[in-house]
Protein backbone atom coordinates (compact mmCIF):
# COMPACT_ATOMS: atom_id res chain seq x y z
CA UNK A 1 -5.23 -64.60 -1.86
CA UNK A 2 -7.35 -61.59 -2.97
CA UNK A 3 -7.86 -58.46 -1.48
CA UNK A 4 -10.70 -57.67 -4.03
CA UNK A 5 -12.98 -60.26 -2.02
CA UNK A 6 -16.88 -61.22 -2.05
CA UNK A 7 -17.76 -63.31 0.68
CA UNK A 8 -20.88 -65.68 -0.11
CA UNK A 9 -22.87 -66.98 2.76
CA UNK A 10 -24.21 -70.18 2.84
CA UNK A 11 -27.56 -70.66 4.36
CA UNK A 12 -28.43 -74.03 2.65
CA UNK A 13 -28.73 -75.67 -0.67
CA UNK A 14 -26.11 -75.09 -3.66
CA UNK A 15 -27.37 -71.29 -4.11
CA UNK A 16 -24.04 -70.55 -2.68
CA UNK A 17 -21.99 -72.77 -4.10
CA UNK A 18 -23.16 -72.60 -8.00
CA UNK A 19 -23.25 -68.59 -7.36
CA UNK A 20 -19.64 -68.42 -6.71
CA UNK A 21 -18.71 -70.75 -9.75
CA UNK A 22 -20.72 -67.46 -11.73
CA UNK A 23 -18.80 -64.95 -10.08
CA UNK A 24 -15.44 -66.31 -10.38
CA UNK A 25 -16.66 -67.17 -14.29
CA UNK A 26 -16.68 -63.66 -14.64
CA UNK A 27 -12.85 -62.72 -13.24
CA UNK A 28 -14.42 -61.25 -9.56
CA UNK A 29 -12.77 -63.12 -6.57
CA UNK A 30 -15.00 -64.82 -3.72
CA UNK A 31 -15.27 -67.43 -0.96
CA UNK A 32 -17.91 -68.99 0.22
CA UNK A 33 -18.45 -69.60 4.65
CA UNK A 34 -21.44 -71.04 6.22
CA UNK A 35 -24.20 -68.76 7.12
CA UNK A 36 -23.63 -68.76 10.75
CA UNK A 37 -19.93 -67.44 10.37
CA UNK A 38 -19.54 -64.96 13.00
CA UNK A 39 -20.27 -61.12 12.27
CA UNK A 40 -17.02 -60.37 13.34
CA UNK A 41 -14.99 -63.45 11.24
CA UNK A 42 -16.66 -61.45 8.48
CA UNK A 43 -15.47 -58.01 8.77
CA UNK A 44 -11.84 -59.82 9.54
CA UNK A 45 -11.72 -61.15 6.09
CA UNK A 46 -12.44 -57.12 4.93
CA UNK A 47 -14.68 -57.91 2.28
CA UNK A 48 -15.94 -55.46 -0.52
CA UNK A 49 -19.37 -57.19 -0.34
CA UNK A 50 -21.66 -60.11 1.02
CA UNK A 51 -23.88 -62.46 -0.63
CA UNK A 52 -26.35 -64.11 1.22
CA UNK A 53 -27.63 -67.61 -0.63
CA UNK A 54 -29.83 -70.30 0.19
CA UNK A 55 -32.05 -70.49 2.65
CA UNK A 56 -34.85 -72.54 4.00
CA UNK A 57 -38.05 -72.16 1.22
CA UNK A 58 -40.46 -74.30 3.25
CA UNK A 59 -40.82 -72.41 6.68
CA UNK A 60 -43.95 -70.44 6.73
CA UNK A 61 -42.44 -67.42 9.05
CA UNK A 62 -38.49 -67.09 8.05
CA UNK A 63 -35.93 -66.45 10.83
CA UNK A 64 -34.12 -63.31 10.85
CA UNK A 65 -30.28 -63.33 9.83
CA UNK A 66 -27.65 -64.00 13.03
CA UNK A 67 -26.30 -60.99 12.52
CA UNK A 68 -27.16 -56.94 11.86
CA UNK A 69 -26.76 -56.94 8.10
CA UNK A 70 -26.99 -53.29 8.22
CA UNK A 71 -23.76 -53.50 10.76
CA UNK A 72 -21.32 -54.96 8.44
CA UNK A 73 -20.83 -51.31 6.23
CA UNK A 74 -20.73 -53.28 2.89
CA UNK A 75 -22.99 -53.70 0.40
CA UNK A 76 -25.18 -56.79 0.58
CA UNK A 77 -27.03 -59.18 -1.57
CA UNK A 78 -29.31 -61.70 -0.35
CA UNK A 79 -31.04 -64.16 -3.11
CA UNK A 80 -34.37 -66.63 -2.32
CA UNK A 81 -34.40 -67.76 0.98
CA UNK A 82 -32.07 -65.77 2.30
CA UNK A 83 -33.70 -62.74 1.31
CA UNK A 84 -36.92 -63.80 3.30
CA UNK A 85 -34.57 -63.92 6.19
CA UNK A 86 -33.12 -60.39 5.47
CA UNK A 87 -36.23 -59.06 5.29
CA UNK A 88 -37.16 -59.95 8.56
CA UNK A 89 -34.11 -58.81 10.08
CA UNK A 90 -34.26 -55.43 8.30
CA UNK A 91 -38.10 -55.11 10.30
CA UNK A 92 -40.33 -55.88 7.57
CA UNK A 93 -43.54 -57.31 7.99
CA UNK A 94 -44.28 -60.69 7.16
CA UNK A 95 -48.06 -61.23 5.39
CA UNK A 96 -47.63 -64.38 3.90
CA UNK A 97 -46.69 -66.50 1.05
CA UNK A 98 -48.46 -65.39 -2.00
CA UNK A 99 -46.64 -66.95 -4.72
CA UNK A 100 -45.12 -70.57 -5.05
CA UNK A 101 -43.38 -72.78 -7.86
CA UNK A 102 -44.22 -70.54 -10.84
CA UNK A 103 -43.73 -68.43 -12.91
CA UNK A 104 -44.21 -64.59 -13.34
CA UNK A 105 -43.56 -61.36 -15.23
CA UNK A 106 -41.02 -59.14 -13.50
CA UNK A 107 -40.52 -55.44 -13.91
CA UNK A 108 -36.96 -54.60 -13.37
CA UNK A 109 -37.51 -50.72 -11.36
CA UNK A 110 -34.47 -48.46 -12.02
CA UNK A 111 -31.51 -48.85 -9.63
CA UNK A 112 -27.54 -49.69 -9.67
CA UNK A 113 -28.55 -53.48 -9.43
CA UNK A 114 -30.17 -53.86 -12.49
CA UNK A 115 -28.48 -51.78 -14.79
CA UNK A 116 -29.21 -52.64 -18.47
CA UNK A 117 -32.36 -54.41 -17.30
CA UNK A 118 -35.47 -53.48 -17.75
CA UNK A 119 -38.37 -56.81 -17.38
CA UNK A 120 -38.53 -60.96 -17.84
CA UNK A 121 -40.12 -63.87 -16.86
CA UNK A 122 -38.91 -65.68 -13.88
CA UNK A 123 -39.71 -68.91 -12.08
CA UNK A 124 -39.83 -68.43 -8.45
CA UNK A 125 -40.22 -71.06 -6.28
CA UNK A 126 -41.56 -68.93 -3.78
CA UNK A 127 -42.41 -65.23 -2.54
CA UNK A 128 -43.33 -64.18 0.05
CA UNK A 129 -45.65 -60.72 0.73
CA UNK A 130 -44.06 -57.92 3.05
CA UNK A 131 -44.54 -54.25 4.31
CA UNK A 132 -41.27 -52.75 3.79
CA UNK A 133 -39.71 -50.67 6.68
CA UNK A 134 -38.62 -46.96 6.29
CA UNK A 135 -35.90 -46.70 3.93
CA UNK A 136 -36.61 -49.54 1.54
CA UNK A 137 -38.65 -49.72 -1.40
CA UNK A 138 -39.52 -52.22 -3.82
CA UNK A 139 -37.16 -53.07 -7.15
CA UNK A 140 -38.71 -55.63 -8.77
CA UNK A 141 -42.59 -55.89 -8.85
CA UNK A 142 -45.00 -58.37 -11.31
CA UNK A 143 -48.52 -57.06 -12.62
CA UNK A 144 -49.71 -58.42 -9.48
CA UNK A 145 -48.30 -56.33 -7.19
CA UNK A 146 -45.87 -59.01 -5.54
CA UNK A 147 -42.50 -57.66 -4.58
CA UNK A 148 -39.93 -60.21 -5.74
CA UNK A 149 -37.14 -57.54 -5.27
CA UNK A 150 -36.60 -54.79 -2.57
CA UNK A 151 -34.13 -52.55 -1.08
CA UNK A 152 -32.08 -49.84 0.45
CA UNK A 153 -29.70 -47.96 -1.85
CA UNK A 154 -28.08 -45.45 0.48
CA UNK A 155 -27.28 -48.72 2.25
CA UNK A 156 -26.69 -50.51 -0.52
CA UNK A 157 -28.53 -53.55 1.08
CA UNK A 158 -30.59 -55.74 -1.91
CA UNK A 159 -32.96 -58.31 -1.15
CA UNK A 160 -34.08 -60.74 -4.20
CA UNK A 161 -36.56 -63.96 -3.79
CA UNK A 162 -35.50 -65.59 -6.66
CA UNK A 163 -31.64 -67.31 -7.73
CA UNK A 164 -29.52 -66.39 -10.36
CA UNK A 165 -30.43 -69.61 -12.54
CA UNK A 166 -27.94 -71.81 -15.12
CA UNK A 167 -28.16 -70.24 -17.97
CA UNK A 168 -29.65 -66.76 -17.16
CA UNK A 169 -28.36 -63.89 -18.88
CA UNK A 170 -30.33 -61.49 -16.23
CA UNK A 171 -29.25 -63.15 -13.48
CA UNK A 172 -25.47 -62.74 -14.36
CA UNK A 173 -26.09 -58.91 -15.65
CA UNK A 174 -27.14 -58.72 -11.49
CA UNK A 175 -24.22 -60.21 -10.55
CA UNK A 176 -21.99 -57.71 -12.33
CA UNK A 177 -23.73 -55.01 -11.57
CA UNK A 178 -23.69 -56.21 -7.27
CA UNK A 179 -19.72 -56.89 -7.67
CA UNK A 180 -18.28 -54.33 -10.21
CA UNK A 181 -20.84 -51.23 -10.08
CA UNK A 182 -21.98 -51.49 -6.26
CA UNK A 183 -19.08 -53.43 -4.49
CA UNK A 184 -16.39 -51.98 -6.68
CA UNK A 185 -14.61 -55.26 -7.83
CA UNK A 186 -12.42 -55.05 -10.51
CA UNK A 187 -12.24 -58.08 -12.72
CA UNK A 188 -8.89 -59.26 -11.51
CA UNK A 189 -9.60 -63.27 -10.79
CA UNK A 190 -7.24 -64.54 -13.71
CA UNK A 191 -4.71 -67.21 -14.23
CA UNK A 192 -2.69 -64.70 -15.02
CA UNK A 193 -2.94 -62.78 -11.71
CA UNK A 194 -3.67 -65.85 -9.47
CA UNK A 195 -0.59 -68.32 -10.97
CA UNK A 196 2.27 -66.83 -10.03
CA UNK A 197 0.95 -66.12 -6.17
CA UNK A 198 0.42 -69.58 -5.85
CA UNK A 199 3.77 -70.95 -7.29
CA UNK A 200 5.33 -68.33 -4.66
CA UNK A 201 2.78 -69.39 -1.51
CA UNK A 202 3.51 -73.10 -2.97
CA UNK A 203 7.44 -72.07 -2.82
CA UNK A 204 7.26 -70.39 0.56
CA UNK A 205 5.50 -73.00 2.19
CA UNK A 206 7.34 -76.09 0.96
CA UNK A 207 10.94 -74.66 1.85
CA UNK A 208 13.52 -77.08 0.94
CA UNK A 209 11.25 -80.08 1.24
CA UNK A 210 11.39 -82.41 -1.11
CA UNK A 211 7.22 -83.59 -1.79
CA UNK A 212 5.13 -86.70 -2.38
CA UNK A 213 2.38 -87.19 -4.46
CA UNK A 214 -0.16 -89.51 -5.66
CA UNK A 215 -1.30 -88.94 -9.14
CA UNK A 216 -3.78 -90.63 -11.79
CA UNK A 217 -5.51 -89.38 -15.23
CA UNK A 218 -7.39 -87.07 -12.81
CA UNK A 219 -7.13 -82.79 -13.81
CA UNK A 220 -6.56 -82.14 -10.10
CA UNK A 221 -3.61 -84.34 -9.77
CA UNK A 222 -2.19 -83.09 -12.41
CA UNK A 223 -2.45 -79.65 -12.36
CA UNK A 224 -1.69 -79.38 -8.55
CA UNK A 225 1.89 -81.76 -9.81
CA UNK A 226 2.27 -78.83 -13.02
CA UNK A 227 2.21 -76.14 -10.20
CA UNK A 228 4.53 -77.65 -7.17
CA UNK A 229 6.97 -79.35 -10.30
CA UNK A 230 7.30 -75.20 -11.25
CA UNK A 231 7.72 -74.39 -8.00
CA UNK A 232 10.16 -76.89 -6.32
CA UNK A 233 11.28 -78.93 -9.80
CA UNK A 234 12.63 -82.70 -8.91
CA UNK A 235 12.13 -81.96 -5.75
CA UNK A 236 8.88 -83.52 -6.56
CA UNK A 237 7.84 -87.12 -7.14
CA UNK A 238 4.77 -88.38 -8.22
CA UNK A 239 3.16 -91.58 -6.97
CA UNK A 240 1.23 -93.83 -9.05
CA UNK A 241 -0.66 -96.53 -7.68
CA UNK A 242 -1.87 -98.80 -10.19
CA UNK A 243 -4.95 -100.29 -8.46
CA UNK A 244 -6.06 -102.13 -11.38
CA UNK A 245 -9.19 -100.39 -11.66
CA UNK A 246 -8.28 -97.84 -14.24
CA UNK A 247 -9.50 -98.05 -17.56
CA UNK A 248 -7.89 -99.66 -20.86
CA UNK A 249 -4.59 -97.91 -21.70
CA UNK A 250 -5.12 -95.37 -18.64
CA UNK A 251 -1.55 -96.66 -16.78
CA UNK A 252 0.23 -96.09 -20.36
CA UNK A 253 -1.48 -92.71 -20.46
CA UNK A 254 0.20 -91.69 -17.15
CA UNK A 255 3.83 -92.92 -17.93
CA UNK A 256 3.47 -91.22 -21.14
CA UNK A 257 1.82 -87.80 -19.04
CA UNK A 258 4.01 -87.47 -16.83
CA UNK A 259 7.82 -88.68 -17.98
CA UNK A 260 8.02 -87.85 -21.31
CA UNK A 261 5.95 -84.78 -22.04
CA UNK A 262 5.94 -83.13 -18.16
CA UNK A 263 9.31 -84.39 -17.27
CA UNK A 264 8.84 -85.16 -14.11
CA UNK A 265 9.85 -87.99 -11.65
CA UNK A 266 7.48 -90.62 -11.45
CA UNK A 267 7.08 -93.87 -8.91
CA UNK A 268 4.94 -96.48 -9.98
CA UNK A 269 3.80 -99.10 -7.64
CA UNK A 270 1.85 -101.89 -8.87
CA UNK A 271 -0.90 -102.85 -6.45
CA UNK A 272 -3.69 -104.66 -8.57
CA UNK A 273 -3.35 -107.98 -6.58
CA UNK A 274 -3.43 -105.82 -3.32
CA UNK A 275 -6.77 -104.02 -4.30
CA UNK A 276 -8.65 -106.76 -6.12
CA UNK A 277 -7.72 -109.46 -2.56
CA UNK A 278 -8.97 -106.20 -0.37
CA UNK A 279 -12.53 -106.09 -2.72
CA UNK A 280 -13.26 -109.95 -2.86
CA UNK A 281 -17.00 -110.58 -1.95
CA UNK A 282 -17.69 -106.62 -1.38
CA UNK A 283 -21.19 -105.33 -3.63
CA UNK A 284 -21.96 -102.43 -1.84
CA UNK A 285 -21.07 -99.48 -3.19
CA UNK A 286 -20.08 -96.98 -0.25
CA UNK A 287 -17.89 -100.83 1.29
CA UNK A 288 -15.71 -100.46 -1.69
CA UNK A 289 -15.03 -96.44 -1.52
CA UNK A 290 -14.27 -97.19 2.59
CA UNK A 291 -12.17 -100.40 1.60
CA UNK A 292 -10.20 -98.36 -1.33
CA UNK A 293 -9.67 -95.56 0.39
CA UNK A 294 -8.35 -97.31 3.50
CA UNK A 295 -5.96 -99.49 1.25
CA UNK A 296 -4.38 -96.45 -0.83
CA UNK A 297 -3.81 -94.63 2.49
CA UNK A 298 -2.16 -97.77 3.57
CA UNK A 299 -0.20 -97.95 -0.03
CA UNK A 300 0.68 -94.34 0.19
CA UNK A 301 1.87 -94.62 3.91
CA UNK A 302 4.65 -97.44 2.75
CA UNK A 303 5.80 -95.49 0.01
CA UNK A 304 6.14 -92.27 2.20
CA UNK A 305 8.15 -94.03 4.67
CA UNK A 306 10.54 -95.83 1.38
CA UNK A 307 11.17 -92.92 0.27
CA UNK A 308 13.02 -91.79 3.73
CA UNK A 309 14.00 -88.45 2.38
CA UNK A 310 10.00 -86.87 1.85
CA UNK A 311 8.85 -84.46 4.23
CA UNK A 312 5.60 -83.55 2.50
CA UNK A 313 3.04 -84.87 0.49
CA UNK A 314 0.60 -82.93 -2.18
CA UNK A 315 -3.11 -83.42 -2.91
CA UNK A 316 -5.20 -82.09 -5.54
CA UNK A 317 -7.90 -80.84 -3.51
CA UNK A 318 -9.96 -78.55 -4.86
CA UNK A 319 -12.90 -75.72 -3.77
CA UNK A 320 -15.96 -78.25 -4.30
CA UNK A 321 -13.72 -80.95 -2.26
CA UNK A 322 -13.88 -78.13 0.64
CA UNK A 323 -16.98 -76.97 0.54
CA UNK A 324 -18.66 -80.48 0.21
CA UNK A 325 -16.10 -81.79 2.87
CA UNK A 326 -14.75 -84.39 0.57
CA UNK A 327 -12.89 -86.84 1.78
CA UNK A 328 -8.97 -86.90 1.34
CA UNK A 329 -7.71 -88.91 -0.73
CA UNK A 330 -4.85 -90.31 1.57
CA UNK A 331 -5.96 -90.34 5.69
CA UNK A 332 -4.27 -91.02 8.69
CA UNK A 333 -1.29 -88.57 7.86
CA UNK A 334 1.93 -89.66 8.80
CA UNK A 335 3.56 -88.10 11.83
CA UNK A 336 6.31 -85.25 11.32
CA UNK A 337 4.45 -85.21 7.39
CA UNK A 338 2.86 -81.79 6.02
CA UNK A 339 -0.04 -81.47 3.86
CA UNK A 340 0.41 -78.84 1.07
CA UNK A 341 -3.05 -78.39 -1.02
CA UNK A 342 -1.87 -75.51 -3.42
CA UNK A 343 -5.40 -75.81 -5.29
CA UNK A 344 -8.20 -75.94 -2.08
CA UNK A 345 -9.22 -72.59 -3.65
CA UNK A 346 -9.66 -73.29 -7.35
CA UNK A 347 -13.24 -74.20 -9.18
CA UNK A 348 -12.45 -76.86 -11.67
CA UNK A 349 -12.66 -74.37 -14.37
CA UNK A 350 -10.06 -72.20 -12.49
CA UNK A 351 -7.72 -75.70 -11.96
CA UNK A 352 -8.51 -76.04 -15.95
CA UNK A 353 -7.13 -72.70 -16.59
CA UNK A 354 -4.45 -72.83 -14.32
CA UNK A 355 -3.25 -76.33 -16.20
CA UNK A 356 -2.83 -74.24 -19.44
CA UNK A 357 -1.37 -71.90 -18.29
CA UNK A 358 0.92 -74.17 -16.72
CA UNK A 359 1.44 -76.20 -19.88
CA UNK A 360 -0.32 -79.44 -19.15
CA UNK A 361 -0.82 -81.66 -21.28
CA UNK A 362 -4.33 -81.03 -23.24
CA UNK A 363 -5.34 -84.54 -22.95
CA UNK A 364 -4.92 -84.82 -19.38
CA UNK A 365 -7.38 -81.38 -18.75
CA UNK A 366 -10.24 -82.12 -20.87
CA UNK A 367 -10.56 -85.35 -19.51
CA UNK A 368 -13.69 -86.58 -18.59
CA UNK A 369 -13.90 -86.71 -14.21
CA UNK A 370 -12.82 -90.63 -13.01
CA UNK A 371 -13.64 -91.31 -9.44
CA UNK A 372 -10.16 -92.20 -7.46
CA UNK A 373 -12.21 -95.41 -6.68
CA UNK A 374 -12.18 -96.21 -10.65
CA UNK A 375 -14.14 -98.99 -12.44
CA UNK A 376 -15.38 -100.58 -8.93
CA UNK A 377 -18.26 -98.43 -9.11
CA UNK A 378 -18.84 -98.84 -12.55
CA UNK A 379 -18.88 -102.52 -11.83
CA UNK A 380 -22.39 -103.51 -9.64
CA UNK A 381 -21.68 -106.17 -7.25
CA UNK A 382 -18.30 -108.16 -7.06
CA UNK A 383 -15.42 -106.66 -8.34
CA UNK A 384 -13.60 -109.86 -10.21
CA UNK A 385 -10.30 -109.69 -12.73
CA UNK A 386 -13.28 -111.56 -15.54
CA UNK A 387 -15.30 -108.80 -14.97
CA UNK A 388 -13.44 -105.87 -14.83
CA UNK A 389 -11.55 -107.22 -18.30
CA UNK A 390 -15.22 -107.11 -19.76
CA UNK A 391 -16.26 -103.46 -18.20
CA UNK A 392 -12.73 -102.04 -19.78
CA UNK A 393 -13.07 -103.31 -23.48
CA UNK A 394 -16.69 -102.31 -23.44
CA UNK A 395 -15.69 -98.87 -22.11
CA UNK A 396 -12.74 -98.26 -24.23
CA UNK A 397 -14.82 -99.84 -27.39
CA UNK A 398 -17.85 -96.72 -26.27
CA UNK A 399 -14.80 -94.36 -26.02
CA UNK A 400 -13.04 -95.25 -29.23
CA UNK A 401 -16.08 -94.63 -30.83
CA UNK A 402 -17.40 -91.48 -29.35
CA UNK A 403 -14.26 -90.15 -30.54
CA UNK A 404 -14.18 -91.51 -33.46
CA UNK A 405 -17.29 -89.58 -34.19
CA UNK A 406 -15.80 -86.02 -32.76
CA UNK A 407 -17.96 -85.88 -29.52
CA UNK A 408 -15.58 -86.41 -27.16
CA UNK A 409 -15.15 -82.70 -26.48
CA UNK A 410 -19.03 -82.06 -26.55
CA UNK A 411 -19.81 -84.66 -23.90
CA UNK A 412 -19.02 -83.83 -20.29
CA UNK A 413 -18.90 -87.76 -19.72
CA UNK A 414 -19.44 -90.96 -21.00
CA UNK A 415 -18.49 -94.05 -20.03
CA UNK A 416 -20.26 -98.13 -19.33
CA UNK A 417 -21.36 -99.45 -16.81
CA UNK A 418 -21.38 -103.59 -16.22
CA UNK A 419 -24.62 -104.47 -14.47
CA UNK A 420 -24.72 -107.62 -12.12
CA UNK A 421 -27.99 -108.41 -14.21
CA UNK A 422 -27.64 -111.61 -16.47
CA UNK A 423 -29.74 -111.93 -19.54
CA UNK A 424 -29.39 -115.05 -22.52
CA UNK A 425 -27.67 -114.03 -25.52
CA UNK A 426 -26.74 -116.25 -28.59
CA UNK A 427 -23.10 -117.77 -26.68
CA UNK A 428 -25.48 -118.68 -23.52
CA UNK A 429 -26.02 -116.62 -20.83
CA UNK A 430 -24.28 -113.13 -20.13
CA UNK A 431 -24.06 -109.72 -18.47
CA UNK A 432 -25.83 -106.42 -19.16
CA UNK A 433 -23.75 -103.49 -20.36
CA UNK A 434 -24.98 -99.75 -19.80
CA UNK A 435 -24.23 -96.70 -21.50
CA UNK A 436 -24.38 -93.19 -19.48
CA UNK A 437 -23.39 -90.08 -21.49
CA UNK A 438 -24.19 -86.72 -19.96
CA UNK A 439 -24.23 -83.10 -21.17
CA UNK A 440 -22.01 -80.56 -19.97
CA UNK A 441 -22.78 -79.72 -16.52
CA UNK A 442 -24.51 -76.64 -16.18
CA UNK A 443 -25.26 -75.86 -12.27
CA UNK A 444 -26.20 -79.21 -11.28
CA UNK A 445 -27.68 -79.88 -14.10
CA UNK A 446 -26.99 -82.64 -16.96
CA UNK A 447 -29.38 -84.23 -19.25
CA UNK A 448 -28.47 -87.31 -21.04
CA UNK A 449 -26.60 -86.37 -24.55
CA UNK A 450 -28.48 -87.14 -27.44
CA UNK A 451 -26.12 -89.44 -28.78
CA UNK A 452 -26.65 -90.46 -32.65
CA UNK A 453 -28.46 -93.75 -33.47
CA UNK A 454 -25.81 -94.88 -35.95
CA UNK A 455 -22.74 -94.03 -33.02
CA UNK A 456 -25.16 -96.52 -30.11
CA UNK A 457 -25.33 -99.03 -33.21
CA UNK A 458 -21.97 -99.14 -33.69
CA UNK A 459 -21.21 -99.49 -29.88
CA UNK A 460 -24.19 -102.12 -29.43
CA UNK A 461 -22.99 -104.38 -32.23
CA UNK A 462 -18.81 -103.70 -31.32
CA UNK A 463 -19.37 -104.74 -27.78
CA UNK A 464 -21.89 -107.91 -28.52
CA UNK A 465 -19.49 -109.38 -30.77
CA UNK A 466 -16.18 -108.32 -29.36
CA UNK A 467 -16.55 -108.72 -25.29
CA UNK A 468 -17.46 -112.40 -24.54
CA UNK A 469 -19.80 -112.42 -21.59
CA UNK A 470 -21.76 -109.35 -22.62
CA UNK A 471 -25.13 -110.43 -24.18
CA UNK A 472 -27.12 -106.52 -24.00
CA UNK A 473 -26.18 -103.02 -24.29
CA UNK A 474 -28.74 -100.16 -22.71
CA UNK A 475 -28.88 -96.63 -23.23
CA UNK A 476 -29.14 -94.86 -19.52
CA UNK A 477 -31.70 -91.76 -20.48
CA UNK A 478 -31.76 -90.38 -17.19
CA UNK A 479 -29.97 -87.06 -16.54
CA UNK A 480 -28.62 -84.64 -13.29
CA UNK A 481 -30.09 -83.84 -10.54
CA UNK A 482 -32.63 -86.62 -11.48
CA UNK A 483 -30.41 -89.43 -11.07
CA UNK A 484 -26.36 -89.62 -9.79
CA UNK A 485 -23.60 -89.79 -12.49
CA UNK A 486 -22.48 -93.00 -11.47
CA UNK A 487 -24.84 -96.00 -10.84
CA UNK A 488 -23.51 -96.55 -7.48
């Protein structure tokens, strides 16, 4: 897609994964392949640098790298773990750990690397002492005398034991400096530059196809639709598959989405009888994603063959869902059926942009992330029409007022959760409602939003007196990568 390309290596963790979310934040174009990709896979791809992340941080003696780092002829950057391992493929001598989970003053030496930088504080969570082979010195250094930061600048080889952290100013400096100054990257990675390539690799790959696909209030769905509607117009239909575990006023928002203000050809199927039969007696969480997700490929398979005339079908898959190994949304493909995923190399924020760009619908790209499984998560133990009717007023009622009170856009999500905990109220006895509202996601990282007293009041006293069945209301306190999003 990009010939201006940084490949990231993954040796473990999400070092890899949230470093390329920075990168591509700041318009430079990478990919991320596991850490044992071939030497020779990795000169294929031509890239203008490597990044080395992760890494294991609990081995005493690191392993070397699986390949000659020296050998590719690009510039490389290896962070934590993955520097340990660099450094002991590069000859250095191992002495031992001599710092672990703390913090420490840093004193930036001068090199292309760390340009504009000069000292900090960092928390490491570990580094380890070397003797540095002929050719490499030390960049980085604390009062101590620990090396944190070493390397070769005629080979343009960098070795740092510590990550670029959320919300580090430094850390992203270093990355700008690695792909712009040392890799020579321009800052090209935008919609502008990356929409029309893949309308016309959409275009070119489709033919004269005409293209299914399933859609829901999810920003993946919709953008990937956006792009293959520009690309192919009514030779596109969407598919929506109204499981009955959306929330309030989510099918309306669809119809409305999709017909009226994206023009586009829409197929609804209504399936709630289908889904709730298919759930009957389940509790376990993981049982209804496998049960779901075996009964909209099913769904999805019928409609394919209706339709007679399709010869594709879409899915908004995106980076994350490739790099995680998501599962598809539909399985079992249909024989004689292509797969066209015109996002699988988009970040949400890129998918976001793209949207715009496209002309989406606002309301459909800030919206808070739904799980294709939909309220049967959000709904411990049975899944029953009584109590999904009480989970969706109590959500929409924590909704209404959240926006109400001009947070919606400050919230990354919110939404309630109906325990299978029963607890007396004043009607007799009832069901526990919980209320999860996170921050915006920062890296893996969420804490619980601070919501106002008088806003949980409101919601406390709304849902007590206006959902029969619901006798408590909680506050969930716990934030990411403490506890899960969802409760399941």
């Amino acid at each position: 897609m990009n010939t201006d390309l940084i490949l990231i290596l993954d040796f473990g963790g999400n070092p890899a994964y949230y470093t390329a979310r920075r990168l591509r934040g700041e318009q430079y174009y990478c990919e991320v392949l596991p850490g044992d990709t071939a030497p020779e896979a990795i000169l294929e791809r031509a890239p203008k640098g490597v990044i080395l992340a992760g890494g294991d941080s609990d081995a005493l003696a690191p392993a070397p790298l699986p390949f000659d780092p020296e050998a590719l002829g690009v510039p490389v950057l290896a962070f934590g773990g993955a520097a340990r391992m660099l450094a002991e493929s590069i000859g250095a001598a191992h002495k031992g750990i001599a710092l672990e989970s703390n913090k420490d003053f840093v004193q930036f030496q001068e090199c292309d690397l760390f340009a504009e930088l000069s000292e900090n504080d960092r928390f490491f969570d570990r580094v380890d002492s070397y003797e540095l082979p002929e050719g490499y010195r030390a960049i980085a250094v604390t009062p101590a005398g620990l090396v944190p930061g070493f390397a070769c600048e005629e080979k343009h080889i960098y070795g740092l034991q510590f990550y670029v952290e959320s919300n580090d100013p430094d850390g992203l400096t270093i990355l700008e400096n690695f792909a712009g100054s040392i890799c020579g990257c321009p800052r090209s990675w935008t919609v502008e530059n990356f929409a029309p390539a893949l309308i016309d690799d959409a275009r070119a790959s489709i033919g004269n196809a005409k293209v299914l696909i399933p859609v829901s209030v999810g920003v993946d769905s919709a953008v990937t639709a956006a792009l293959l509607h520009r690309a192919i117009g009514q030779r596109l239909v969407c598919l929506f598959i109204d499981t009955g575990l959306l929330r309030k006023g989510d099918a309306e928002f669809i119809r409305r989405s999709y017909r009226e203000q994206m023009g586009m050809n829409l197929i609804e199927v209504d399936a709630q009888d289908r889904f709730l039969k298919a759930l009957r007696g389940v509790h376990d969480a993981n049982e209804k994603r496998r049960i779901l997700h075996d009964e909209f490929s099913a769904v999805f398979a019928e409609q394919y063959i209706k339709a007679g005339d399709v010869e594709c079908m879409a899915e908004g898959t995106i980076y994350p869902d490739v790099l995680r190994g998501t599962p598809h949304l539909v399985s079992n493909m249909i024989d004689g059926c292509r797969k066209v995923e015109p996002l699988r190399l988009l970040f949400k924020e890129d998918a976001r942009a793209l949207g715009r760009w496209l002309g989406v619908p606002e309301e459909l790209i800030t919206r808070p992330s739904f799980e294709s499984c939909g309220l049967s998560v959000r709904c411990l133990g049975e899944v029953t029409p009584e109590r999904l009717s009480m989970l969706r007023e109590a959500d929409a009622i924590f909704r209404q007022e959240v926006e109400r009170a001009s947070l919606s856009r400050k919230i990354a999500q919110y939404f309630a959760i109906l325990t299978d905990m029963r607890t007396p109220g004043r009607e007799g006895e009832g069901y526990v409602c919980v209320l999860r509202a996170l921050g915006s996601s920062n890296a893996g990282k969420a804490p619980a939003y601070k919501l106002p007293y008088d806003l949980m009041e409101a919601v406390v006293q709304r849902i007590t007196s206006e959902v029969p069945g619901i006798t408590h209301v909680a506050y969930d306190i716990t934030g990411r990568p403490t506890a899960s999003v969802e409760w399941e």
